[in-house]
C-alpha atoms as a PDB file:
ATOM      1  CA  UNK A   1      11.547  12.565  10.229  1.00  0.00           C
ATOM      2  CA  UNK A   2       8.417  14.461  10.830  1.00  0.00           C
ATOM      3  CA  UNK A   3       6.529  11.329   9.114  1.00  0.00           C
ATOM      4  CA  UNK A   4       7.707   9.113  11.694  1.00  0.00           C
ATOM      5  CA  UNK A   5       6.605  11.808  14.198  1.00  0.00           C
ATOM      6  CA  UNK A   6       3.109  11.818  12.874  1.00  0.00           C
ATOM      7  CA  UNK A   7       2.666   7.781  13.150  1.00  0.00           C
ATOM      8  CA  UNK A   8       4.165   7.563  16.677  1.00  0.00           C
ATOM      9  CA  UNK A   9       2.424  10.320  17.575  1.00  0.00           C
ATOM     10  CA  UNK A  10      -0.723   9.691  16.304  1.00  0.00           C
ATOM     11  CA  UNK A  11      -1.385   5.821  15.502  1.00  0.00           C
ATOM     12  CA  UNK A  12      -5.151   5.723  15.500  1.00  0.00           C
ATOM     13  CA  UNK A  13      -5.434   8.536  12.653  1.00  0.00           C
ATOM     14  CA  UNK A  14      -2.529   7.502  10.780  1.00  0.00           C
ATOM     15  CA  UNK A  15      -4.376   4.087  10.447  1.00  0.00           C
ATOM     16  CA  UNK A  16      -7.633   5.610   9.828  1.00  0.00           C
ATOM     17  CA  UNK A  17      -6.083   7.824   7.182  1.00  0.00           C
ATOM     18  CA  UNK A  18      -3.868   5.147   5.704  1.00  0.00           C
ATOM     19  CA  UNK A  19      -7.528   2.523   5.384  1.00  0.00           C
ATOM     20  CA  UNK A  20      -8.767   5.419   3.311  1.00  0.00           C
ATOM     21  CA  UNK A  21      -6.290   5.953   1.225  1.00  0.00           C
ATOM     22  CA  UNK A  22      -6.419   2.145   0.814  1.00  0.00           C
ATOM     23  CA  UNK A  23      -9.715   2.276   0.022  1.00  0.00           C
ATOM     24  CA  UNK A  24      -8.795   5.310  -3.398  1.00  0.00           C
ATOM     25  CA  UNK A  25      -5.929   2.862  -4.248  1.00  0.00           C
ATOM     26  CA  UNK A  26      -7.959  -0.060  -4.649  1.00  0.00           C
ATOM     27  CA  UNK A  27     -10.656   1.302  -6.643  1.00  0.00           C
ATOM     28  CA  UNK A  28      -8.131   3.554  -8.533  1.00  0.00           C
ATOM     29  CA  UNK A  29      -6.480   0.746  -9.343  1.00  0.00           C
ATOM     30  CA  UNK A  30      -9.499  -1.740 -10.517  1.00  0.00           C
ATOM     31  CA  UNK A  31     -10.197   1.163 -13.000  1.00  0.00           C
ATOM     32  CA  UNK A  32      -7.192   0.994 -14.653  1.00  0.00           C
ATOM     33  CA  UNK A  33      -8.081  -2.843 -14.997  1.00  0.00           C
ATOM     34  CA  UNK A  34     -11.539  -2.399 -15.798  1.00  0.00           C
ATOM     35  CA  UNK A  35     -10.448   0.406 -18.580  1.00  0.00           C
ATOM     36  CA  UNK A  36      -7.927  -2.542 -20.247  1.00  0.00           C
ATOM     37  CA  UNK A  37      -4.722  -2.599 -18.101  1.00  0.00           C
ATOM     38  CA  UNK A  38      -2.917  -5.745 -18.705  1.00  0.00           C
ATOM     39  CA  UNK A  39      -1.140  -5.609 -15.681  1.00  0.00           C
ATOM     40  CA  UNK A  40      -0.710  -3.565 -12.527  1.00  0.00           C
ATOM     41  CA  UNK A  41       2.277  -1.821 -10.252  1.00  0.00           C
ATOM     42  CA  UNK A  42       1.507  -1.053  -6.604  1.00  0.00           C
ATOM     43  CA  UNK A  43       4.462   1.183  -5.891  1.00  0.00           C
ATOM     44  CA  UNK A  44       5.081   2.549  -2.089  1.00  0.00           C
ATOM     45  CA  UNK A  45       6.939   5.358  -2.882  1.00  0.00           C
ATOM     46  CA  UNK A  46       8.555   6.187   0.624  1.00  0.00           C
ATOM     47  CA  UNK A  47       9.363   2.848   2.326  1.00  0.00           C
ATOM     48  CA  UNK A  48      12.353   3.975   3.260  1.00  0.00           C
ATOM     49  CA  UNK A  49      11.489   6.273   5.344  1.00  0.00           C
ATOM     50  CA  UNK A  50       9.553   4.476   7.461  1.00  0.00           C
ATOM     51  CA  UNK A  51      11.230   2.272  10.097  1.00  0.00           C
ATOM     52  CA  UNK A  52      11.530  -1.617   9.834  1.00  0.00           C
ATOM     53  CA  UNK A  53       8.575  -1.989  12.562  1.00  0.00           C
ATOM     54  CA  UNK A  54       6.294   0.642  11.639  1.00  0.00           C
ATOM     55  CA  UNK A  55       6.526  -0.481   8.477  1.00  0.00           C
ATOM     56  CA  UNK A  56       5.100  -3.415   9.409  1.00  0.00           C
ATOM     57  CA  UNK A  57       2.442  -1.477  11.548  1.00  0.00           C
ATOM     58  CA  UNK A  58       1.310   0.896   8.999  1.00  0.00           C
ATOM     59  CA  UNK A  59       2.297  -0.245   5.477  1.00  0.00           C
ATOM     60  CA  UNK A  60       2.458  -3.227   4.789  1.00  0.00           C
ATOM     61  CA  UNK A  61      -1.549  -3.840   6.264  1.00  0.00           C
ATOM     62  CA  UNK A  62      -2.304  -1.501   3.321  1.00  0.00           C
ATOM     63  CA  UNK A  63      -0.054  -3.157   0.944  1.00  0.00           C
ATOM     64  CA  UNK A  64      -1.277  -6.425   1.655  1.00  0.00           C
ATOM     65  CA  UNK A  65      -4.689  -5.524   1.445  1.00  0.00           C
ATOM     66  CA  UNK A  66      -5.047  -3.642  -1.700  1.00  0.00           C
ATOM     67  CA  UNK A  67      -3.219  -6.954  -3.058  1.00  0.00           C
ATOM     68  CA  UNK A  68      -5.683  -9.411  -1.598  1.00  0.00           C
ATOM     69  CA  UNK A  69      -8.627  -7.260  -2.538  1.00  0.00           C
ATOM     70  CA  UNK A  70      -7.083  -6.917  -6.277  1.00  0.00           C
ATOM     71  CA  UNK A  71      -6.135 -10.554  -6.998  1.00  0.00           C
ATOM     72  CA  UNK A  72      -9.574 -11.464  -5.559  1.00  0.00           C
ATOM     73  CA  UNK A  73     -11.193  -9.155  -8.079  1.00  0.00           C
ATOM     74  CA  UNK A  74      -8.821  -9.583 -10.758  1.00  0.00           C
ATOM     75  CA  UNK A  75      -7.393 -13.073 -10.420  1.00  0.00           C
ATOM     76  CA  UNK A  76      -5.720 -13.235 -14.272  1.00  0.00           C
ATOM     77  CA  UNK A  77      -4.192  -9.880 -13.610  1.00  0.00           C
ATOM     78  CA  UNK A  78      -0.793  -9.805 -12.260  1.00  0.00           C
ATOM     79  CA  UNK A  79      -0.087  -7.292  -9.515  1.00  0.00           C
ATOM     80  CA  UNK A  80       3.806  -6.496  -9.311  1.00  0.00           C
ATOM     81  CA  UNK A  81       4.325  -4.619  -5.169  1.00  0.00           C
ATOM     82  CA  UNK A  82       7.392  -2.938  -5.202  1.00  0.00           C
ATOM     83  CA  UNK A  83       8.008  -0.659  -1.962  1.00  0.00           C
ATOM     84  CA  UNK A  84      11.247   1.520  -2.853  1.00  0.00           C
ATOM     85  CA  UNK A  85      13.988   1.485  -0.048  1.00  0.00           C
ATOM     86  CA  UNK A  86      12.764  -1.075   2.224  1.00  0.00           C
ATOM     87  CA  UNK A  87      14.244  -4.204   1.435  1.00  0.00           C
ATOM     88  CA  UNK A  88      13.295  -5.707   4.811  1.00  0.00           C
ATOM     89  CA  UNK A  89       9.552  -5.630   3.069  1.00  0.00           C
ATOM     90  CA  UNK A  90      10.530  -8.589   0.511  1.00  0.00           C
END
C-alpha cells in the first residue's frame, strides 16, 4: 500500500502532517460541541490499512490525543473512538 510506503518512508512528515491534522480535528470537533452536539464520534476511517505497529506509531498518538484534549474541554460530553478495521486498536 502506497500509504504504508509514505509512513515508512517518510516518518518525520507523516507525524508532522498527522499533529496538524490533529490539531483541525480537535477544533472541528469542539465546534460541533460548542454549536449544541450532544455527543461526539471520532471515526478513523482507514485503520485497516495501516499495520498493527504503525498503527501504534502514527494513529493512535492522534487518536489518543484529540480524546484527551476533548474530554478535558468537554468533560460531560461523551466521545465514542471507533477506528474501522483494526481491531487490535480496542
Amino acid at each position: 500500500h502506497i500509504g504504508m510506503e509514505w509512513l515508512r518512508s517518510h516518518p518525520t512528515e507523516s507525524k508532522e502532517l498527522l499533529d496538524m491534522l490533529t490539531t483541525v480535528v480537535i477544533e472541528y470537533m469542539a465546534e460541533q460541541v460548542e454549536s449544541g452536539a450532544h455527543m461526539l464520534q471520532l471515526f478513523e476511517a482507514m485503520g485497516m490499512m495501516i499495520e498493527e505497529p504503525e498503527f501504534g506509531e502514527f494513529a493512535m498518538p492522534c487518536l489518543e490525543k484529540i480524546a484527551s484534549e476533548l474530554k478535558g474541554r468537554y468533560p460531560d460530553v461523551p466521545l465514542m473512538v471507533f477506528s474501522r478495521g483494526a481491531s487490535f486498536a480496542n
